[in-house]
C-alpha atoms as a PDB file:
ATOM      1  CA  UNK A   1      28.528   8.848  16.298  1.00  0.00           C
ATOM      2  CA  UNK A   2      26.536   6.676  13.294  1.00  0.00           C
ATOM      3  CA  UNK A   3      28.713   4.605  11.269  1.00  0.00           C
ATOM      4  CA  UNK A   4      28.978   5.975   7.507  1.00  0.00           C
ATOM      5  CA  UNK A   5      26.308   3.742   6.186  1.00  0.00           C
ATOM      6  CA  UNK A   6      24.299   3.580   8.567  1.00  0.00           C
ATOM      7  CA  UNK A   7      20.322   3.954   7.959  1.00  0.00           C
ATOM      8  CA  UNK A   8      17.735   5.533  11.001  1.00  0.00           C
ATOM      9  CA  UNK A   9      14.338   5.157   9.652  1.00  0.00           C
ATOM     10  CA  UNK A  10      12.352   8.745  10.868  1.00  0.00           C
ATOM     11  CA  UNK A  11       9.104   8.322   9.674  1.00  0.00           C
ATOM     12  CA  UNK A  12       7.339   5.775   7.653  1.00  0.00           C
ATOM     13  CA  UNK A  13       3.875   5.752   5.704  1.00  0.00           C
ATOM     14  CA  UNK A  14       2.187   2.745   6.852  1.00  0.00           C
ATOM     15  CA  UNK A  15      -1.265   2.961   5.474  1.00  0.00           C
ATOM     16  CA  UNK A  16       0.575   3.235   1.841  1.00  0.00           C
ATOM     17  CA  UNK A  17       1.498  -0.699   1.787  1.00  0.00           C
ATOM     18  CA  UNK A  18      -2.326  -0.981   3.028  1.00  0.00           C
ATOM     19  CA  UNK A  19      -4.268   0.988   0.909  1.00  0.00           C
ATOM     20  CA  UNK A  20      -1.634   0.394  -2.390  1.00  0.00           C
ATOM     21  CA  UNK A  21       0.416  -2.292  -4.324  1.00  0.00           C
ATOM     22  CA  UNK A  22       3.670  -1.574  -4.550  1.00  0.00           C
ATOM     23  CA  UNK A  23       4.611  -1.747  -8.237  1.00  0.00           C
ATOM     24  CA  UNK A  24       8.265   0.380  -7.991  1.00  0.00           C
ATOM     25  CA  UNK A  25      10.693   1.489  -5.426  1.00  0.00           C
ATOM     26  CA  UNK A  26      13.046   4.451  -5.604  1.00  0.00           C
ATOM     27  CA  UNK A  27      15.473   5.987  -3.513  1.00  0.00           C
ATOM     28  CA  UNK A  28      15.487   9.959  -3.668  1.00  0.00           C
ATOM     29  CA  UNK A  29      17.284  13.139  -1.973  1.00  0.00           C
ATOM     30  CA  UNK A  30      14.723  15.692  -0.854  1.00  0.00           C
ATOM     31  CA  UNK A  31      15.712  19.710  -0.666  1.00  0.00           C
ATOM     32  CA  UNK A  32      14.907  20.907   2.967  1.00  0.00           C
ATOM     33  CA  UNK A  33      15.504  24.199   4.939  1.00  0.00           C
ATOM     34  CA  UNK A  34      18.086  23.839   7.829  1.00  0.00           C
ATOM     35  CA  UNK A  35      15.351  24.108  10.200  1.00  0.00           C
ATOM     36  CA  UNK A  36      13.469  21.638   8.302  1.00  0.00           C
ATOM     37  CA  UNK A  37      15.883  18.764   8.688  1.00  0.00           C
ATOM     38  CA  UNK A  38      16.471  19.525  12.532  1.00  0.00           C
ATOM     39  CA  UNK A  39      12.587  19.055  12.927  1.00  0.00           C
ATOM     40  CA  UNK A  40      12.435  15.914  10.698  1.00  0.00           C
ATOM     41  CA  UNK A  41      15.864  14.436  13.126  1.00  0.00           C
ATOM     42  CA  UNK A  42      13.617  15.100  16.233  1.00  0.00           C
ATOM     43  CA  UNK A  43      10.938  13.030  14.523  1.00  0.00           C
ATOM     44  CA  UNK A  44       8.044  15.674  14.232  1.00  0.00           C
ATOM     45  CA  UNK A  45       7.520  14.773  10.386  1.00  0.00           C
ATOM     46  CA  UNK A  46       3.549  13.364   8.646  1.00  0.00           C
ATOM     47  CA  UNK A  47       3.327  11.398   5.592  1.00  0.00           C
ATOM     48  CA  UNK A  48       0.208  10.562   5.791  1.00  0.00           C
ATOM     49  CA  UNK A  49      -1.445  12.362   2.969  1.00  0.00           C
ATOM     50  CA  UNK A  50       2.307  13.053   0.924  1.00  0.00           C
ATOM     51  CA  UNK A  51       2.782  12.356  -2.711  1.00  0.00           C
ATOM     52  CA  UNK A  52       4.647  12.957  -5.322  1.00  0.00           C
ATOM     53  CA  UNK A  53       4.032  14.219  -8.707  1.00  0.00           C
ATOM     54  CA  UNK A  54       6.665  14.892 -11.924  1.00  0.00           C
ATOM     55  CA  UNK A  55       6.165  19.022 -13.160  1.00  0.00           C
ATOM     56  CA  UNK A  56       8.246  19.966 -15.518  1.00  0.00           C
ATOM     57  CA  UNK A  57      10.554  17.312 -15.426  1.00  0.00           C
ATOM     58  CA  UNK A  58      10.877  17.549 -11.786  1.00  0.00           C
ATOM     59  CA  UNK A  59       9.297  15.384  -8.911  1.00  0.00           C
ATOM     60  CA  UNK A  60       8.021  17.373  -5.906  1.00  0.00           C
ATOM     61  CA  UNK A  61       6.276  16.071  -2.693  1.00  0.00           C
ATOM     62  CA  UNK A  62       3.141  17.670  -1.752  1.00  0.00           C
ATOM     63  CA  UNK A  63       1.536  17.925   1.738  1.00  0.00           C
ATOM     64  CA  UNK A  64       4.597  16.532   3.607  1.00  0.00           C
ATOM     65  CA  UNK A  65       4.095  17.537   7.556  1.00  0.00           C
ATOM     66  CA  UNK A  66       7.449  18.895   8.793  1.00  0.00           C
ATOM     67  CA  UNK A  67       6.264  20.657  11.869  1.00  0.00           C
ATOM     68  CA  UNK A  68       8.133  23.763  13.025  1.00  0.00           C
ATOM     69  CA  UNK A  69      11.344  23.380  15.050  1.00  0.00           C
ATOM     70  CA  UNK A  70      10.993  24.579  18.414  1.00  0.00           C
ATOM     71  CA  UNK A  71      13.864  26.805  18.826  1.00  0.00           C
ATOM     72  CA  UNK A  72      13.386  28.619  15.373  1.00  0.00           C
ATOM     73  CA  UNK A  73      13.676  32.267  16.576  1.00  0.00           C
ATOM     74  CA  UNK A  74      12.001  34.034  14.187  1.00  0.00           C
ATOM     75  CA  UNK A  75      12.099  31.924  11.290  1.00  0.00           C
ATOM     76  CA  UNK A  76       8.761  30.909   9.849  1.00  0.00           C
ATOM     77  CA  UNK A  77       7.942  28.041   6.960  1.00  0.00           C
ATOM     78  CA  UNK A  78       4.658  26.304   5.744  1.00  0.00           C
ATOM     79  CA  UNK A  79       4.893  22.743   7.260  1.00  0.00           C
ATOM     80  CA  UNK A  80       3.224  21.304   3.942  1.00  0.00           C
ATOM     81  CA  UNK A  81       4.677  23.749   1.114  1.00  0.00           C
ATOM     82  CA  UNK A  82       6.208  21.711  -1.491  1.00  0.00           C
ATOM     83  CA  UNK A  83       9.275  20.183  -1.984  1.00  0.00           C
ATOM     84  CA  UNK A  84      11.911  19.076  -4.648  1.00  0.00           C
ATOM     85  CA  UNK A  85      13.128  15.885  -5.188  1.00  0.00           C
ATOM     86  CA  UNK A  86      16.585  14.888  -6.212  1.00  0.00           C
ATOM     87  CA  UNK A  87      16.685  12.065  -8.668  1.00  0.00           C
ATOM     88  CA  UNK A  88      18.278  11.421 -11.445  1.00  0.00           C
ATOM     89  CA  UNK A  89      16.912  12.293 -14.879  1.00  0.00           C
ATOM     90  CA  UNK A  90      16.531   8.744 -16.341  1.00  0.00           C
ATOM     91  CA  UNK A  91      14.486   7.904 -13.163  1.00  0.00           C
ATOM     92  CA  UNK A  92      12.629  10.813 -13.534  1.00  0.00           C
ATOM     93  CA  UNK A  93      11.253   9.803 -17.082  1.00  0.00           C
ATOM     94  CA  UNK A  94      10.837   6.159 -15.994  1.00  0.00           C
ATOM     95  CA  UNK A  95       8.268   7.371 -13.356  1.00  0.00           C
ATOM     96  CA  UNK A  96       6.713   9.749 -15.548  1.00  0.00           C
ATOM     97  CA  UNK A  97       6.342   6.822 -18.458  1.00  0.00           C
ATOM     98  CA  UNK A  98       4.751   4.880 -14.967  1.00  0.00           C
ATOM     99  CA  UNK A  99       2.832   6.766 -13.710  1.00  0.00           C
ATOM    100  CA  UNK A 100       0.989   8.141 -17.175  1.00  0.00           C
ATOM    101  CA  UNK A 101      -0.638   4.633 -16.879  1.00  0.00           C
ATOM    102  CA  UNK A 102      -3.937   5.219 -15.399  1.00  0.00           C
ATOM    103  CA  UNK A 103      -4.304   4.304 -12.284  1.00  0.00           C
ATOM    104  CA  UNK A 104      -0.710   4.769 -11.078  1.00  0.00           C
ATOM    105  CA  UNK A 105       0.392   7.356  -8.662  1.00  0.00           C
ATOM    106  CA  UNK A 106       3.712   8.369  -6.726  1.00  0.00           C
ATOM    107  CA  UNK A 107       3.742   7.616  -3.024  1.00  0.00           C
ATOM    108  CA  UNK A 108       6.428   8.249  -0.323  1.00  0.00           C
ATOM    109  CA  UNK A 109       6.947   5.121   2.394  1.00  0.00           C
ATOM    110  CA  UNK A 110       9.709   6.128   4.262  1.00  0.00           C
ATOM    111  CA  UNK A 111      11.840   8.892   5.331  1.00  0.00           C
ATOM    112  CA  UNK A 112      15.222   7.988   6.764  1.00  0.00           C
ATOM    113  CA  UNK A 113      19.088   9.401   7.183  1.00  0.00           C
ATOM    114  CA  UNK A 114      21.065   7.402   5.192  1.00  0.00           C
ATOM    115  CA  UNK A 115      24.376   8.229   6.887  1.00  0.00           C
ATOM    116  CA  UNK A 116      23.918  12.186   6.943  1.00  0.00           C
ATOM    117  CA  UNK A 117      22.375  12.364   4.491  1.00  0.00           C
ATOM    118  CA  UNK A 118      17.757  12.879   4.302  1.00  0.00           C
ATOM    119  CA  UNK A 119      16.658   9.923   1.732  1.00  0.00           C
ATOM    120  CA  UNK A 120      12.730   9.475   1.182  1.00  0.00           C
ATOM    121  CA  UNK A 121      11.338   6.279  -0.312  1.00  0.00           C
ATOM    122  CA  UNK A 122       9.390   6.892  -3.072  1.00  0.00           C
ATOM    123  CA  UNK A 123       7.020   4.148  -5.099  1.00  0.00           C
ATOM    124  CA  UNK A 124       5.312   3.779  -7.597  1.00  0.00           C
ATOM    125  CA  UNK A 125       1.458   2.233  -6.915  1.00  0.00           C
ATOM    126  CA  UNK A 126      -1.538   1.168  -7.839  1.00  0.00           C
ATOM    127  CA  UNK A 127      -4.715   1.468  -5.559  1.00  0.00           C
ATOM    128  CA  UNK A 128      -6.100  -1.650  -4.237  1.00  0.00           C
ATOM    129  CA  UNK A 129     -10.028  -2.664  -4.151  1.00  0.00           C
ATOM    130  CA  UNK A 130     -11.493  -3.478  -0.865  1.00  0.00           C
ATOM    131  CA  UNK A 131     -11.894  -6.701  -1.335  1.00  0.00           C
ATOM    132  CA  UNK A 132      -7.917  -6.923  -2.339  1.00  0.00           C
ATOM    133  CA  UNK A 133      -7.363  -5.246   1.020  1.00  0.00           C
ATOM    134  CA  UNK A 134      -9.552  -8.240   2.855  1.00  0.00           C
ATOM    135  CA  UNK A 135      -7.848 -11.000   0.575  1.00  0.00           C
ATOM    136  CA  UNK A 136      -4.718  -9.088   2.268  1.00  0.00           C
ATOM    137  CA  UNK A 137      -5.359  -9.690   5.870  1.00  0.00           C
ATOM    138  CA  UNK A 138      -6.622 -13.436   5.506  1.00  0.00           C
ATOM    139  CA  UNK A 139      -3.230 -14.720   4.195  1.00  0.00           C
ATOM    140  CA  UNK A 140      -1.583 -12.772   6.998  1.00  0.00           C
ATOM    141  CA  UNK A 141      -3.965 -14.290   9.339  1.00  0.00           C
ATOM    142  CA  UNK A 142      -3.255 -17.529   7.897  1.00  0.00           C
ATOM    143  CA  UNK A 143       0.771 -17.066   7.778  1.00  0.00           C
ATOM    144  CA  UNK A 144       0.201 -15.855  11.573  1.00  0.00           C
ATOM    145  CA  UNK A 145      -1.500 -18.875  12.538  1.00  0.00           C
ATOM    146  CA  UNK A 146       1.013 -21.730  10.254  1.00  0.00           C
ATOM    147  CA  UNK A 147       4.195 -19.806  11.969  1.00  0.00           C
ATOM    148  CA  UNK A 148       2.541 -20.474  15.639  1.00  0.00           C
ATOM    149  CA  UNK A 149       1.890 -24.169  14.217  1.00  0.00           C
ATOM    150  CA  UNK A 150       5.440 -24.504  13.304  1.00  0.00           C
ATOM    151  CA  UNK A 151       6.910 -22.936  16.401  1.00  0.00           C
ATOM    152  CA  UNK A 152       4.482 -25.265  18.526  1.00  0.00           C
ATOM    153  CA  UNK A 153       5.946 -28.418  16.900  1.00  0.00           C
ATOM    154  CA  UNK A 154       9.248 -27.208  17.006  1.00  0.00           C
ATOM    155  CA  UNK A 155       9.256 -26.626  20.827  1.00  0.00           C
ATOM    156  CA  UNK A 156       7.687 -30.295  21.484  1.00  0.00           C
END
């Protein structure tokens, strides 16, 4: 059995830290179906076109992949309807005022049990330019190659 605490990531959305920069972080609850959340613990969950927007001073996700559980009898549920977000109402007016700024939008990163509880990481971005996104893989090239310099030396 997990410790109380404990956090196992499920999913993450990876081309979000590529294609983004991550202004804001928030932690959020997210309102499932039974069935939903034993598909998302067997790790059949896609992020890769999810976000989030604030309606009516509420934050849903759209186009969140939960695919269908396999033993769900006769139970059937859209694997990208929408779904509410549980945050609390000053964060939910902090995003709003953030994301009104053009060129801001609400992302998801990561999906994880936090204990047994579902958490989703939610963030607040800005779009990069392709040429940001090149700028981005040169300085991890170079960190790459200065850590392999610094090992070398170290293992003289």
């Amino acid at each position: 059995m997990e410790a109380n605490g404990s956090v196992k990531i499920v999913a993450q959305n990876r081309k979000a830290r590529h294609d983004y920069h991550v202004i804001q972080t928030y932690e959020a609850g997210i309102a499932l179906l039974g069935i939903e959340v034993k598909s998302v613990r067997e790790g059949h969950v896609n992020m890769r076109e999810a976000y989030a927007q604030v309606v009516n001073g509420e934050v849903m996700l759209y186009a969140l992949g939960i695919s269908a559980y396999r033993n769900r009898g006769y139970t059937e549920v859209n694997e990208r309807r929408t779904r509410k977000l549980l945050l609390n109402r000053t964060e939910i007016r902090k995003i709003q005022r953030q994301v009104l700024e053009k060129g801001f939008t609400l992302v998801p990163l990561s999906l994880y049990f936090k204990g047994q509880y579902l958490k989703i990481e939610l963030a607040v971005v800005q779009g990069k330019r392709e040429y940001d996104k090149r700028d981005a893989k040169e300085e991890q090239r170079a960190k790459r190659e200065l850590d392999r310099e610094i090992k070398a030396r170290r293992n003289r």
